[in-house]
Structures are given as structure tokens and as C-alpha cells.
PDB file of N, CA and C in Angstrom:
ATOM      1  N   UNK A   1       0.837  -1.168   0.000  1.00  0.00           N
ATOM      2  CA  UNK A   1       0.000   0.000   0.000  1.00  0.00           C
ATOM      3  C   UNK A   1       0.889   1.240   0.000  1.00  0.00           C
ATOM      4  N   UNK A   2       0.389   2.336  -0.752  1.00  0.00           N
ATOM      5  CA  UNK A   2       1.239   3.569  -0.717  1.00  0.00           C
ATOM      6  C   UNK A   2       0.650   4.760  -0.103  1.00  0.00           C
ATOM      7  N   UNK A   3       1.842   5.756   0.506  1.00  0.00           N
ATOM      8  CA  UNK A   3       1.486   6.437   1.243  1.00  0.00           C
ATOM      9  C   UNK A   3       1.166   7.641   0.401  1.00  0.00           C
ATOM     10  N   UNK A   4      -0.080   8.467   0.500  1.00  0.00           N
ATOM     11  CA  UNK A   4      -0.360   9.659  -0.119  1.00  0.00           C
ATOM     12  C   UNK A   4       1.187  10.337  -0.040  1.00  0.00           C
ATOM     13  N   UNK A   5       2.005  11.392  -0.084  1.00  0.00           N
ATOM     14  CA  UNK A   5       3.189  12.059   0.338  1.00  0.00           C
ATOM     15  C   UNK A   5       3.116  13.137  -0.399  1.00  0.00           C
ATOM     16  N   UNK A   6       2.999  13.944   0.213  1.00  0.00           N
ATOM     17  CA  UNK A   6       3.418  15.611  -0.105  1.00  0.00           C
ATOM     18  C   UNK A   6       4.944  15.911   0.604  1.00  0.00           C
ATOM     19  N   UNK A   7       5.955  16.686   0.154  1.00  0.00           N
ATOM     20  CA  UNK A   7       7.068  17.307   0.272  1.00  0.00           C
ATOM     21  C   UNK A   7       7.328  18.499  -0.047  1.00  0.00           C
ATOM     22  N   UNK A   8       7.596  19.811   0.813  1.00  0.00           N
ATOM     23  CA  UNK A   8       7.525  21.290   0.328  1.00  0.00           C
ATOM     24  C   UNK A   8       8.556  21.493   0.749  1.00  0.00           C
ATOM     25  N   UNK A   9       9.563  22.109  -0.230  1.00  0.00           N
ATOM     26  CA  UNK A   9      10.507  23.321   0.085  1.00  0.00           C
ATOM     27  C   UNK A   9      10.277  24.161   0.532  1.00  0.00           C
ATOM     28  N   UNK A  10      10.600  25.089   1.631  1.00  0.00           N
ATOM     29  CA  UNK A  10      10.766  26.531   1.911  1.00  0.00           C
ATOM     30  C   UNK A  10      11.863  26.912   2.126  1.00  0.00           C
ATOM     31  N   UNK A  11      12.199  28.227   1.385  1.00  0.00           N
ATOM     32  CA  UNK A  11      13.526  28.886   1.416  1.00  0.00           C
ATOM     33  C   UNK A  11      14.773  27.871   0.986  1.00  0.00           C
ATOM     34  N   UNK A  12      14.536  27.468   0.181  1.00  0.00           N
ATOM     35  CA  UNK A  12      15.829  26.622  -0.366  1.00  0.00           C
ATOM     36  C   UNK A  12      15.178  25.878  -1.620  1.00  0.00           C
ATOM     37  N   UNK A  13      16.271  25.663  -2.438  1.00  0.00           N
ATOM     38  CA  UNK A  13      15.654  24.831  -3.670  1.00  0.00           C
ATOM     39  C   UNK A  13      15.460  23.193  -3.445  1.00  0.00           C
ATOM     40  N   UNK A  14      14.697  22.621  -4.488  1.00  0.00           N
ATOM     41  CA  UNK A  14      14.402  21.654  -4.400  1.00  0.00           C
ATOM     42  C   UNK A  14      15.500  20.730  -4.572  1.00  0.00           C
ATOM     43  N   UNK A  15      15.361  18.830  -3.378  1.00  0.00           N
ATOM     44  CA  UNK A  15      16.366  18.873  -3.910  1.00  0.00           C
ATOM     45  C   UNK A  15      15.486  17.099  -4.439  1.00  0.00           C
ATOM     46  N   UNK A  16      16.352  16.468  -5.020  1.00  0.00           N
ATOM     47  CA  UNK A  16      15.372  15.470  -5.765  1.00  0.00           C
ATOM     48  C   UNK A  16      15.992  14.265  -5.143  1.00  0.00           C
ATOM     49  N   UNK A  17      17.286  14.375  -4.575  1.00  0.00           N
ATOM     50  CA  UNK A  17      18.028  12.953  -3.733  1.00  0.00           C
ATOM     51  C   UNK A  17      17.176  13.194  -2.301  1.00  0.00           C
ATOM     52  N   UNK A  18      17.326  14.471  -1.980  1.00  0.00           N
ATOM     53  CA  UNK A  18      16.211  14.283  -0.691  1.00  0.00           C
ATOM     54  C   UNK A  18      14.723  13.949  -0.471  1.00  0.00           C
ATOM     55  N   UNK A  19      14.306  14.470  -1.708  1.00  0.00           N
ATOM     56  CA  UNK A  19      12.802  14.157  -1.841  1.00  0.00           C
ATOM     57  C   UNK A  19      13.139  12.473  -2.012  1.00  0.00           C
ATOM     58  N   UNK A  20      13.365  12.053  -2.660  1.00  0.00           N
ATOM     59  CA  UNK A  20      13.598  10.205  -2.582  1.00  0.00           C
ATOM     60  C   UNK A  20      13.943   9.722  -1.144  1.00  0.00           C
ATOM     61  N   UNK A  21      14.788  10.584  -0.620  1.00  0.00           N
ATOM     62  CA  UNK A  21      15.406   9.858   0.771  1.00  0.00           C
ATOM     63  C   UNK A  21      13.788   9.931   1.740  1.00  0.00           C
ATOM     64  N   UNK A  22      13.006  10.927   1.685  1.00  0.00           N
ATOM     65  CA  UNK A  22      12.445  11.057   2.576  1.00  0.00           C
ATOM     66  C   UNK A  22      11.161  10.161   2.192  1.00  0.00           C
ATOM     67  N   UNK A  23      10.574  10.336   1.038  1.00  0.00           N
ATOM     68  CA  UNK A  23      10.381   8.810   0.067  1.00  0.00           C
ATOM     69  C   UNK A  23       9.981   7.788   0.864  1.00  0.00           C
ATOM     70  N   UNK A  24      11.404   7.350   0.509  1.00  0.00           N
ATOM     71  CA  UNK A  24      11.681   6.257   1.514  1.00  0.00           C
ATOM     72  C   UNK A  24      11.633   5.993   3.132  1.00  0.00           C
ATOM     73  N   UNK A  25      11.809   6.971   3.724  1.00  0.00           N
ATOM     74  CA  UNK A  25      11.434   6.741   5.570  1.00  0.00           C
ATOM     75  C   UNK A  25       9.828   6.629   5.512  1.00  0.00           C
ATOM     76  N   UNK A  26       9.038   7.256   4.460  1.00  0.00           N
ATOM     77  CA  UNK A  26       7.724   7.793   4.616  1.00  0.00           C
ATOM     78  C   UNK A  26       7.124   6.185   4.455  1.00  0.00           C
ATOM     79  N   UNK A  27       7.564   5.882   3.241  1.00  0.00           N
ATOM     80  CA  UNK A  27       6.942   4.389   2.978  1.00  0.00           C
ATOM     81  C   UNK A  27       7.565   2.947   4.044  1.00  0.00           C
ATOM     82  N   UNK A  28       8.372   3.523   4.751  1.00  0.00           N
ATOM     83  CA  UNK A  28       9.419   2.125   6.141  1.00  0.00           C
ATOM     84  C   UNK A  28       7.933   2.462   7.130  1.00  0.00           C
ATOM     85  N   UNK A  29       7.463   3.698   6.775  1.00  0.00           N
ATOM     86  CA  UNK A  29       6.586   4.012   8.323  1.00  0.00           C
ATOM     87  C   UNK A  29       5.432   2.804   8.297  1.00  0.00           C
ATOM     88  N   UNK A  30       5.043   2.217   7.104  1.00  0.00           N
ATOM     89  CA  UNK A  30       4.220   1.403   7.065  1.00  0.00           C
ATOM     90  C   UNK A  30       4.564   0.352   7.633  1.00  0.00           C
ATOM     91  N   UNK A  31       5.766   0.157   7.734  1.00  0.00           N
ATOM     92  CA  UNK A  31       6.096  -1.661   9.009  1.00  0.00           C
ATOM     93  C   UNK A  31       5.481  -1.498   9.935  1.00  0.00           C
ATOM     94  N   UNK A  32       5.084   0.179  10.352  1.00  0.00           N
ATOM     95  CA  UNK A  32       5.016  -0.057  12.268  1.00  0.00           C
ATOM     96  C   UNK A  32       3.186   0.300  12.034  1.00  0.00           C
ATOM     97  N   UNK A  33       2.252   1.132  11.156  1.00  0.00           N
ATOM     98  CA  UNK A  33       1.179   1.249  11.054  1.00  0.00           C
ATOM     99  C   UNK A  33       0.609   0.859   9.890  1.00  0.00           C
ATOM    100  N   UNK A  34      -0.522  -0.047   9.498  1.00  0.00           N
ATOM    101  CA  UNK A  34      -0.343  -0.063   7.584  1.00  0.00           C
ATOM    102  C   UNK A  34      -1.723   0.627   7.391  1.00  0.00           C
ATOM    103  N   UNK A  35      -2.007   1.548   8.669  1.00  0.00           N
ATOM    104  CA  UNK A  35      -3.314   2.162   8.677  1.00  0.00           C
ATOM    105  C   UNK A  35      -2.823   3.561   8.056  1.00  0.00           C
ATOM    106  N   UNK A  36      -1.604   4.221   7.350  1.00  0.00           N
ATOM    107  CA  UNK A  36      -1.101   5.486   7.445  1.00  0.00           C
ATOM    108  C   UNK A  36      -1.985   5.583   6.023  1.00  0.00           C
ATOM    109  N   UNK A  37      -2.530   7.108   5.913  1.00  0.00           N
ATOM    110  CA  UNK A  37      -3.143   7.442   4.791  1.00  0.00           C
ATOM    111  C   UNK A  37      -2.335   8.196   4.252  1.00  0.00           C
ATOM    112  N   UNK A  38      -1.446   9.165   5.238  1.00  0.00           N
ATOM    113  CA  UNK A  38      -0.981  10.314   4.394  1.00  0.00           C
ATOM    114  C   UNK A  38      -0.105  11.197   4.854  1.00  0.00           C
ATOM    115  N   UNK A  39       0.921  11.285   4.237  1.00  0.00           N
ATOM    116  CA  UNK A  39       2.302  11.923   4.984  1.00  0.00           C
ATOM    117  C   UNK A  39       2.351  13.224   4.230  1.00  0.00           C
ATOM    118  N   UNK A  40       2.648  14.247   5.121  1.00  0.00           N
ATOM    119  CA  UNK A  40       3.047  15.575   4.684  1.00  0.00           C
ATOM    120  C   UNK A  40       4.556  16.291   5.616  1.00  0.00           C
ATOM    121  N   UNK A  41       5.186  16.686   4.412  1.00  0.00           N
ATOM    122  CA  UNK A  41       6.504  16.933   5.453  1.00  0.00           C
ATOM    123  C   UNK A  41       7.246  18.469   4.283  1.00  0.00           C
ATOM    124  N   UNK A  42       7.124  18.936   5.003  1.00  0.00           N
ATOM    125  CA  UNK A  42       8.052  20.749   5.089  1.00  0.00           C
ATOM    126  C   UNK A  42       9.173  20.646   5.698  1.00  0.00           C
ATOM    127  N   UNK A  43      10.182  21.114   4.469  1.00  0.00           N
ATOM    128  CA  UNK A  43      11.517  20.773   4.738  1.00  0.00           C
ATOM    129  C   UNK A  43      11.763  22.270   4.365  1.00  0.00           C
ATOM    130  N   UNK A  44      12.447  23.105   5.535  1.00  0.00           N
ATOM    131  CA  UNK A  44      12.477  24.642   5.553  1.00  0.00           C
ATOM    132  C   UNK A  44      13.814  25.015   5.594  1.00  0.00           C
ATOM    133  N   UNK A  45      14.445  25.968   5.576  1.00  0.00           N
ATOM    134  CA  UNK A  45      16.065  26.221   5.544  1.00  0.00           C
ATOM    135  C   UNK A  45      15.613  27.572   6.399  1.00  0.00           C
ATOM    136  N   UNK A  46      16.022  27.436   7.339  1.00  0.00           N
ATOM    137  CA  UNK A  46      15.686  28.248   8.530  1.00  0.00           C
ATOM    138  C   UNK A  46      16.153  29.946   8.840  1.00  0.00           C
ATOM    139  N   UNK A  47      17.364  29.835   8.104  1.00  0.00           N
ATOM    140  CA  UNK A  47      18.506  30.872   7.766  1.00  0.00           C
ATOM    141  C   UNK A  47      19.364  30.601   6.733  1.00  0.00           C
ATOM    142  N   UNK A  48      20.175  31.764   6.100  1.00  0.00           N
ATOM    143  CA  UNK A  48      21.393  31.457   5.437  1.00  0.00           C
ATOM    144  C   UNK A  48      22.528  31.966   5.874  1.00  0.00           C
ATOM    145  N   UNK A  49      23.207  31.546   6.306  1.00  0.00           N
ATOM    146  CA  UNK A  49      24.285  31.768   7.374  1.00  0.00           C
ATOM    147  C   UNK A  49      25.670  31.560   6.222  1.00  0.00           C
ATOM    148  N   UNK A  50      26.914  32.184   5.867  1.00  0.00           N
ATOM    149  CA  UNK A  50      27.619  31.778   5.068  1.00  0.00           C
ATOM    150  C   UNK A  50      29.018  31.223   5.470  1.00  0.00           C
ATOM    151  N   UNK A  51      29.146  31.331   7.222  1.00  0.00           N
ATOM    152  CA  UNK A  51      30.287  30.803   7.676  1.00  0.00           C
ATOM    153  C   UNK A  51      29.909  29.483   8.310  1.00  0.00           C
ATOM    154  N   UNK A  52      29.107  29.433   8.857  1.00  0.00           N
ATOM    155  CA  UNK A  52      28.567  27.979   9.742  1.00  0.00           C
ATOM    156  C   UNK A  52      27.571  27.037   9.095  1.00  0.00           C
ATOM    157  N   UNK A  53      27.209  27.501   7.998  1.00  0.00           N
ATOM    158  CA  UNK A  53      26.135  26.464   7.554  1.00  0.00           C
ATOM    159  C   UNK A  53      24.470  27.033   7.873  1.00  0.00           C
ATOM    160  N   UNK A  54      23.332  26.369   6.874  1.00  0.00           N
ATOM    161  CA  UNK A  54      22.411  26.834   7.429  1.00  0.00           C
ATOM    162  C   UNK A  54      21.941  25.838   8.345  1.00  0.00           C
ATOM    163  N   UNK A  55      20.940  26.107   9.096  1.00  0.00           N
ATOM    164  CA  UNK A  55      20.001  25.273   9.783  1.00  0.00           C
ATOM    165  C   UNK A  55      18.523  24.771   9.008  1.00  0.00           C
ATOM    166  N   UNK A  56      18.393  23.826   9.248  1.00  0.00           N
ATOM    167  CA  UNK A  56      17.374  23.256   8.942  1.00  0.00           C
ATOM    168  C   UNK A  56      16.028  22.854   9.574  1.00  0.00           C
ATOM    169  N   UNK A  57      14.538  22.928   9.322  1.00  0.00           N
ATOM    170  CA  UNK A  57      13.610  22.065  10.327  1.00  0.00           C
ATOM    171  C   UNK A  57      13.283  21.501   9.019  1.00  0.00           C
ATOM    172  N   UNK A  58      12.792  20.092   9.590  1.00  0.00           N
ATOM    173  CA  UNK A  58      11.942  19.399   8.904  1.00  0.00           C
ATOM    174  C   UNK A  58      10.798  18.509   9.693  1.00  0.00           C
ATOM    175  N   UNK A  59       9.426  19.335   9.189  1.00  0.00           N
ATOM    176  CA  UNK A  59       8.142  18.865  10.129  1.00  0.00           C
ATOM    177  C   UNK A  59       7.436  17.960   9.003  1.00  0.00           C
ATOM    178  N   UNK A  60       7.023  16.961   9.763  1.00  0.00           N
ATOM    179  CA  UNK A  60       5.880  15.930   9.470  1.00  0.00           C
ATOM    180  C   UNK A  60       4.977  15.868   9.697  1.00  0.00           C
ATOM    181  N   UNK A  61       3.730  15.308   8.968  1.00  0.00           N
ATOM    182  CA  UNK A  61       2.628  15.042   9.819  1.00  0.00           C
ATOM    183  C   UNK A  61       2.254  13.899   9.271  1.00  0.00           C
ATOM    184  N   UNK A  62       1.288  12.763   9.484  1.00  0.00           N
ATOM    185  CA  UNK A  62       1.481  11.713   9.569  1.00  0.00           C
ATOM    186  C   UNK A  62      -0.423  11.632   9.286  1.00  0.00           C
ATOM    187  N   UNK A  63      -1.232  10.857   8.877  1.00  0.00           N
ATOM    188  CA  UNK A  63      -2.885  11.606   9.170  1.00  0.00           C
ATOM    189  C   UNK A  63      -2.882   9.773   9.271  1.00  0.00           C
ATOM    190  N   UNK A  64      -3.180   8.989  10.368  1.00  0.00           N
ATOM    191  CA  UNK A  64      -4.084   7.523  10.431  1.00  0.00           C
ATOM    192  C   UNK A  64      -4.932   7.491  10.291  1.00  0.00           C
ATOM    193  N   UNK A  65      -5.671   6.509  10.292  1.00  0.00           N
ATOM    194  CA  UNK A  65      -7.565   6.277  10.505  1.00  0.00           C
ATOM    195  C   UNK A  65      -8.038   7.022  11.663  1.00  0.00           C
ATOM    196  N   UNK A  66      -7.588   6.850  12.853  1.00  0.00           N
ATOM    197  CA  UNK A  66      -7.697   7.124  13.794  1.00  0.00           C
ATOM    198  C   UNK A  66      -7.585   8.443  15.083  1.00  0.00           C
ATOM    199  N   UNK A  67      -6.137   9.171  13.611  1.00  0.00           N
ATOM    200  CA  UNK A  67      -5.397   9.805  14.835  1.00  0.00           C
ATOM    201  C   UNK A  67      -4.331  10.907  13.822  1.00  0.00           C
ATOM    202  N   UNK A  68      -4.132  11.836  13.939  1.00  0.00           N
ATOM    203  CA  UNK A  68      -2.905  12.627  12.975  1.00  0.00           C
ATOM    204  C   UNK A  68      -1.712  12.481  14.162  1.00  0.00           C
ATOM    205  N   UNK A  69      -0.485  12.568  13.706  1.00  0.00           N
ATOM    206  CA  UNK A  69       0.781  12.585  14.782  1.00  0.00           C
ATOM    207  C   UNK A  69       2.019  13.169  13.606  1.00  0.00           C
ATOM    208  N   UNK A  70       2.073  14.070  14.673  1.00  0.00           N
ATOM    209  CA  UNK A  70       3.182  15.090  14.072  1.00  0.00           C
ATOM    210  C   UNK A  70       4.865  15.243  15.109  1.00  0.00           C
ATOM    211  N   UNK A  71       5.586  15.258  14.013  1.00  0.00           N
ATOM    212  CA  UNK A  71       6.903  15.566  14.560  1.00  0.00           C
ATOM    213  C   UNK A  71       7.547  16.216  14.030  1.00  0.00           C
ATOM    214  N   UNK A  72       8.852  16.858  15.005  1.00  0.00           N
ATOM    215  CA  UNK A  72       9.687  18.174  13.939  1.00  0.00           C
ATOM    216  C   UNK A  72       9.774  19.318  14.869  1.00  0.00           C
ATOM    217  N   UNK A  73      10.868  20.196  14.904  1.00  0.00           N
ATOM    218  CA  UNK A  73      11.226  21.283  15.637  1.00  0.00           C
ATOM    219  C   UNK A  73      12.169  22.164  15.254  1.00  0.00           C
ATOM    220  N   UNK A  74      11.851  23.660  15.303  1.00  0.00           N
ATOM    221  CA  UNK A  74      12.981  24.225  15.264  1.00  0.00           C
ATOM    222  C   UNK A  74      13.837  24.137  15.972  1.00  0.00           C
ATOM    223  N   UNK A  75      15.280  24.087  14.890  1.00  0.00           N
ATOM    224  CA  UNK A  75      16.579  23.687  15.970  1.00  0.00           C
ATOM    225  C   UNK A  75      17.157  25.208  17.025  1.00  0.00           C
ATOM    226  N   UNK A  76      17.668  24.995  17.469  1.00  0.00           N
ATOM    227  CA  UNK A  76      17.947  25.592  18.607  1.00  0.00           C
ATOM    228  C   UNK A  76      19.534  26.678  17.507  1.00  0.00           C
ATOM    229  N   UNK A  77      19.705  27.788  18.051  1.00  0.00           N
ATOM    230  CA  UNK A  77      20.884  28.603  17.836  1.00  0.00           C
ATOM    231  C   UNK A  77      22.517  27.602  17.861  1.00  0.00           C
ATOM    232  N   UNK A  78      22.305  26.704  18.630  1.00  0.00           N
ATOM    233  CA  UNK A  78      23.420  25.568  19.110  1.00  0.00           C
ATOM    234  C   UNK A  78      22.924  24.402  18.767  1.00  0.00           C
ATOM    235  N   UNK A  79      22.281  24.502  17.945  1.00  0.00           N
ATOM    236  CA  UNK A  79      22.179  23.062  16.957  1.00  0.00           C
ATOM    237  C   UNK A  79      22.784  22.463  16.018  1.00  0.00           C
ATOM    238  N   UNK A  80      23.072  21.220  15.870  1.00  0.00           N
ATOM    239  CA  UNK A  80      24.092  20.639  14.921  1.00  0.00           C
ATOM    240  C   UNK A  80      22.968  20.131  13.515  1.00  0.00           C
ATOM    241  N   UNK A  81      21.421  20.994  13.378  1.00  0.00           N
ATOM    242  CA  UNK A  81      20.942  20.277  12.196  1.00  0.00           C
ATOM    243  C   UNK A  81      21.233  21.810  10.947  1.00  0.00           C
ATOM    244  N   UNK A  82      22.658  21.208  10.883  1.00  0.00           N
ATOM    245  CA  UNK A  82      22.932  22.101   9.586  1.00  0.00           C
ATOM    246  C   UNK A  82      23.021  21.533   8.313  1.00  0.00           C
ATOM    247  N   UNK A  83      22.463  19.960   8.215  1.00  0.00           N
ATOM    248  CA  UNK A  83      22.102  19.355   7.253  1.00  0.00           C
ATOM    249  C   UNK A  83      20.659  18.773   7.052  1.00  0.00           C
ATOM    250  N   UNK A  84      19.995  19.052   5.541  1.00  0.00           N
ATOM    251  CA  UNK A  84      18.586  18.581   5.875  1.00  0.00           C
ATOM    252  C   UNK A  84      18.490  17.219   6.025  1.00  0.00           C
ATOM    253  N   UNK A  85      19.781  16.059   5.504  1.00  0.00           N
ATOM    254  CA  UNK A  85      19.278  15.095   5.852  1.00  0.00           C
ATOM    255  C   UNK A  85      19.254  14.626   6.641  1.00  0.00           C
ATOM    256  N   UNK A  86      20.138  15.021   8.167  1.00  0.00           N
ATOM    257  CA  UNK A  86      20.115  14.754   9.154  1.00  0.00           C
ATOM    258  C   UNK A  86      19.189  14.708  10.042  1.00  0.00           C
ATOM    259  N   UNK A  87      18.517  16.271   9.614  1.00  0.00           N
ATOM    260  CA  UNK A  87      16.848  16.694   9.980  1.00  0.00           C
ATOM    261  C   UNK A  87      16.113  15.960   9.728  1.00  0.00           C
ATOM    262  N   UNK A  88      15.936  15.520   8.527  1.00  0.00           N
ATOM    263  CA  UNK A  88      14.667  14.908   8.056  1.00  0.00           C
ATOM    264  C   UNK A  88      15.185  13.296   8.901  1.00  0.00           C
ATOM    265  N   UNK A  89      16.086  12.468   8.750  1.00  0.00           N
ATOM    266  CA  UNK A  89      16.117  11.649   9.759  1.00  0.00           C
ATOM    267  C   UNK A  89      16.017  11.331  10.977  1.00  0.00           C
ATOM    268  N   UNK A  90      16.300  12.633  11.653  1.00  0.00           N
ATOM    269  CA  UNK A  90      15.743  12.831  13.102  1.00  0.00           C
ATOM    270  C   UNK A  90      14.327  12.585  13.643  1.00  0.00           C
ATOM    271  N   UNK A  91      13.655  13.598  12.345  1.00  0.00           N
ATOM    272  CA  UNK A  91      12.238  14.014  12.586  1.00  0.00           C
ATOM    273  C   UNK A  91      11.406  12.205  12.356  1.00  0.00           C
ATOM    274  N   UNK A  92      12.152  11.537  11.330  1.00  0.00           N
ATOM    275  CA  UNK A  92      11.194  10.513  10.756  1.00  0.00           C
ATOM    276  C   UNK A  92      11.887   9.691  12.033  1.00  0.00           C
ATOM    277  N   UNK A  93      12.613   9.333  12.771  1.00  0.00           N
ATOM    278  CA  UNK A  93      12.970   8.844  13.744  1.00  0.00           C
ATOM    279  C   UNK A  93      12.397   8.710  14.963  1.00  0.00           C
ATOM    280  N   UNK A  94      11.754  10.161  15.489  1.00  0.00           N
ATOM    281  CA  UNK A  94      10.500  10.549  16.239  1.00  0.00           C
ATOM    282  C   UNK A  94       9.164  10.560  15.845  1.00  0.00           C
ATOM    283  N   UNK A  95       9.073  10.311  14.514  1.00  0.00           N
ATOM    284  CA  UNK A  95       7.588  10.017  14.281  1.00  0.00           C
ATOM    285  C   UNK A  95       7.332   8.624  14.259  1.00  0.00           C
ATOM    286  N   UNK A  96       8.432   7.758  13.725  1.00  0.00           N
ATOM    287  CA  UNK A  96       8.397   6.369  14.046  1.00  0.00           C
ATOM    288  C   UNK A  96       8.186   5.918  15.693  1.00  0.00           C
ATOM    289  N   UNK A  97       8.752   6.287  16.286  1.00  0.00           N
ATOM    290  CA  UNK A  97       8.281   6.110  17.903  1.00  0.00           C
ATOM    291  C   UNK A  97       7.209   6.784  18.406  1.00  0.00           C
ATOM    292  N   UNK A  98       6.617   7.937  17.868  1.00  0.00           N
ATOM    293  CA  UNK A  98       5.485   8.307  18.289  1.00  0.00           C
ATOM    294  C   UNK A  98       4.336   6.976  17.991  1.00  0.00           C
ATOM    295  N   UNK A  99       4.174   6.935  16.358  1.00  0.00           N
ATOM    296  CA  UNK A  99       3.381   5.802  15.949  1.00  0.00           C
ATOM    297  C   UNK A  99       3.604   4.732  16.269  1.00  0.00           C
ATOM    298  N   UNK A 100       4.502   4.168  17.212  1.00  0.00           N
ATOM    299  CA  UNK A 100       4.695   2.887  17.577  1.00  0.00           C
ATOM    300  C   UNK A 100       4.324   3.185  19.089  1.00  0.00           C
ATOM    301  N   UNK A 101       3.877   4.173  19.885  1.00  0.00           N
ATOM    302  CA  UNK A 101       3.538   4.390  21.060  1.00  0.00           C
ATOM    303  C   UNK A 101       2.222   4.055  20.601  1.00  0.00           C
ATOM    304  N   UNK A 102       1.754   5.033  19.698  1.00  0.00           N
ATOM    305  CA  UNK A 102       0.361   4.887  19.431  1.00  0.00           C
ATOM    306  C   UNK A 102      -0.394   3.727  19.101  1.00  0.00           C
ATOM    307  N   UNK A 103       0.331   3.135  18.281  1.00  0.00           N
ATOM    308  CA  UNK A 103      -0.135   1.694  18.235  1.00  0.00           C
ATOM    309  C   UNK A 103      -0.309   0.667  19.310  1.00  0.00           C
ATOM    310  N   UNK A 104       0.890   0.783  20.379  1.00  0.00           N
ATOM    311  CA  UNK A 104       0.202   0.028  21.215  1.00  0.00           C
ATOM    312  C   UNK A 104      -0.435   0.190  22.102  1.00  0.00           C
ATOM    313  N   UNK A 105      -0.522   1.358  22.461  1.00  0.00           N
ATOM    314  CA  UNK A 105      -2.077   2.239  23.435  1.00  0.00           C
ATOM    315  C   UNK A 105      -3.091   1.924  23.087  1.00  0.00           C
ATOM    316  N   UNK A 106      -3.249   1.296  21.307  1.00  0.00           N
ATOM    317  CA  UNK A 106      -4.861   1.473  20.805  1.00  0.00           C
ATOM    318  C   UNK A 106      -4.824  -0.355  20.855  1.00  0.00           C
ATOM    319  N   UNK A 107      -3.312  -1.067  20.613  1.00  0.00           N
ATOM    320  CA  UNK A 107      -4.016  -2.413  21.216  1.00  0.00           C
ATOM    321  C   UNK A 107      -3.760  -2.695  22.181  1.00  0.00           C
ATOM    322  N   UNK A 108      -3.501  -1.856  23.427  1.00  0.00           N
ATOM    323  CA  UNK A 108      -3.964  -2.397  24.519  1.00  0.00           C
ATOM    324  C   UNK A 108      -2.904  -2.548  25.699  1.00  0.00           C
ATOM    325  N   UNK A 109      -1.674  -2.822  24.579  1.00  0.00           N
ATOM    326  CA  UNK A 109      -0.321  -3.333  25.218  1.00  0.00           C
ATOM    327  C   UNK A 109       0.293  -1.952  26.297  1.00  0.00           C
ATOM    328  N   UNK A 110       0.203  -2.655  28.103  1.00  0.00           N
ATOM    329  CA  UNK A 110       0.222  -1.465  28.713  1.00  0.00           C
ATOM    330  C   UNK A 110       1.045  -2.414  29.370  1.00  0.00           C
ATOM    331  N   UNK A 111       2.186  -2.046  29.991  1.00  0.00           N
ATOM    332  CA  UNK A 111       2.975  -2.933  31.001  1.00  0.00           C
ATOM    333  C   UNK A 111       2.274  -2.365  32.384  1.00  0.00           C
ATOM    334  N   UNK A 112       1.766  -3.285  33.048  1.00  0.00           N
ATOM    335  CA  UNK A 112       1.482  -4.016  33.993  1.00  0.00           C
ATOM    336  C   UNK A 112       2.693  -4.235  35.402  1.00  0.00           C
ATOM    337  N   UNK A 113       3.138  -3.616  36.123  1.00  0.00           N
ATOM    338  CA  UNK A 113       3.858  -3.930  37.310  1.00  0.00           C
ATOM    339  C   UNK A 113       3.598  -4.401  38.737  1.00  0.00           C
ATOM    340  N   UNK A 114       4.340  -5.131  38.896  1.00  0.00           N
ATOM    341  CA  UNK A 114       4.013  -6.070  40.553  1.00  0.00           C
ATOM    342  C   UNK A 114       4.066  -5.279  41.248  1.00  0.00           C
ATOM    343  N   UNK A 115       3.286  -5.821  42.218  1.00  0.00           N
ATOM    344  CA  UNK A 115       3.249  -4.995  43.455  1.00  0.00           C
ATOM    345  C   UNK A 115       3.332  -5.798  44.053  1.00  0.00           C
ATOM    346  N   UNK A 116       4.259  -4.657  45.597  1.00  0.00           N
ATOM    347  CA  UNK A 116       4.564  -5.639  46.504  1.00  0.00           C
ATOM    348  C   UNK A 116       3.357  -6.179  47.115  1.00  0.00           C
ATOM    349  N   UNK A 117       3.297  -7.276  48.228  1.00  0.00           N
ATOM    350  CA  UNK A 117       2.088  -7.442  49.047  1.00  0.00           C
ATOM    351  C   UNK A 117       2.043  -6.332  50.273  1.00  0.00           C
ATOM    352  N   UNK A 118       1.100  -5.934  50.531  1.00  0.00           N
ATOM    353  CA  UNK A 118       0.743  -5.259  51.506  1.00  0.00           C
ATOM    354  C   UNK A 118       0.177  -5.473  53.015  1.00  0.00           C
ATOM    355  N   UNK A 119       1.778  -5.576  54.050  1.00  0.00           N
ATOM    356  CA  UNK A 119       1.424  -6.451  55.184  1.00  0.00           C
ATOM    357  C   UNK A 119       0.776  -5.529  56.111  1.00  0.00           C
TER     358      UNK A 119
END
């Protein structure tokens, strides 16, 4: 099954190895949900900086049957995402664990801890 996928540039040109890379994390997301309808992800160039590199965000959103789940942040002044693909791997990194939280909240899977007896 394929994932709807939208990809937007802002402030930087398009690039076509990244649009594939991200592609690809978008369609891995289906191992962990195969309920995903539709991925949208804004890949922004935050500044242009000409001694340090620019910074990057790259936000997702994710839309299930059930539920939308979004990930992605602007980096911080002391951030090392001065590459988008690093960004965009981060972000699809945290949306993969979001949707794998989510999934097992909705089946059920809650760990359960002993308790001591109470003398």
C-alpha cells in the first residue's frame, strides 16, 4: 500500500536525492502502522548563514484512521541540524516512535507492574 506524500521546500531549492530519501522513511513508516493514509513533510532552511552552515527544520505530519501525529522542531541557535538530511532523519525517527507508542495504546499493550504485598 502507498502512502499519499506531499514534500515542500521553503527557502531553499528543491532537492530530488532528498525528496527520494524522505520517500523512503515515509513508505518504512508502514512496518510499524499499515493504517497510514498520508504523509506531509516541510523541509524549511531556517537561515542562510555563510560561515557555519544553514540550519534546517523538517516537520511531518502523519494523518491515520484514527489519529494525525506530528513531529519536527525548530533547531535551537546551538544546533548541529545544519544538514537537511540529518533533519529529516531525526524528525522521521521521532515520528516512528510516536506511531509505535500509538499503536500500542490502541491495542492495549500497557505494562502491567508487581506490586509488593501489603502487610
Amino acid at each position: 500500500m502507498a502512502i499519499s506524500l506531499k514534500i515542500t521546500f521553503q527557502g531553499m531549492q528543491a532537492s530530488e536525492v532528498l525528496r527520494a530519501k524522505i520517500a523512503a522513511r515515509a513508505q518504512r513508516l508502514l512496518r510499524y502502522a499499515d493504517d497510514i493514509v498520508e504523509c506531509d513533510v516541510v523541509v524549511r532552511a531556517c537561515e542562510h548563514r555563510h560561515k557555519h552552515g544553514n540550519r534546517y527544520n523538517v516537520h511531518a505530519r502523519v494523518a491515520m484512521r484514527d489519529r494525525e501525529i506530528e513531529a519536527g522542531r525548530t533547531p535551537g541557535a546551538d544546533s548541529e541540524q545544519d544538514d537537511p538530511y540529518k533533519a529529516a532523519a531525526h524528525t522521521f525517527d521521532v515520528l516512528r516512535r510516536r506511531i509505535e507508542d500509538h499503536v500500542r495504546r490502541r491495542r492495549g499493550d500497557v505494562k502491567w507492574h508487581a506490586q509488593a504485598p501489603i502487610d
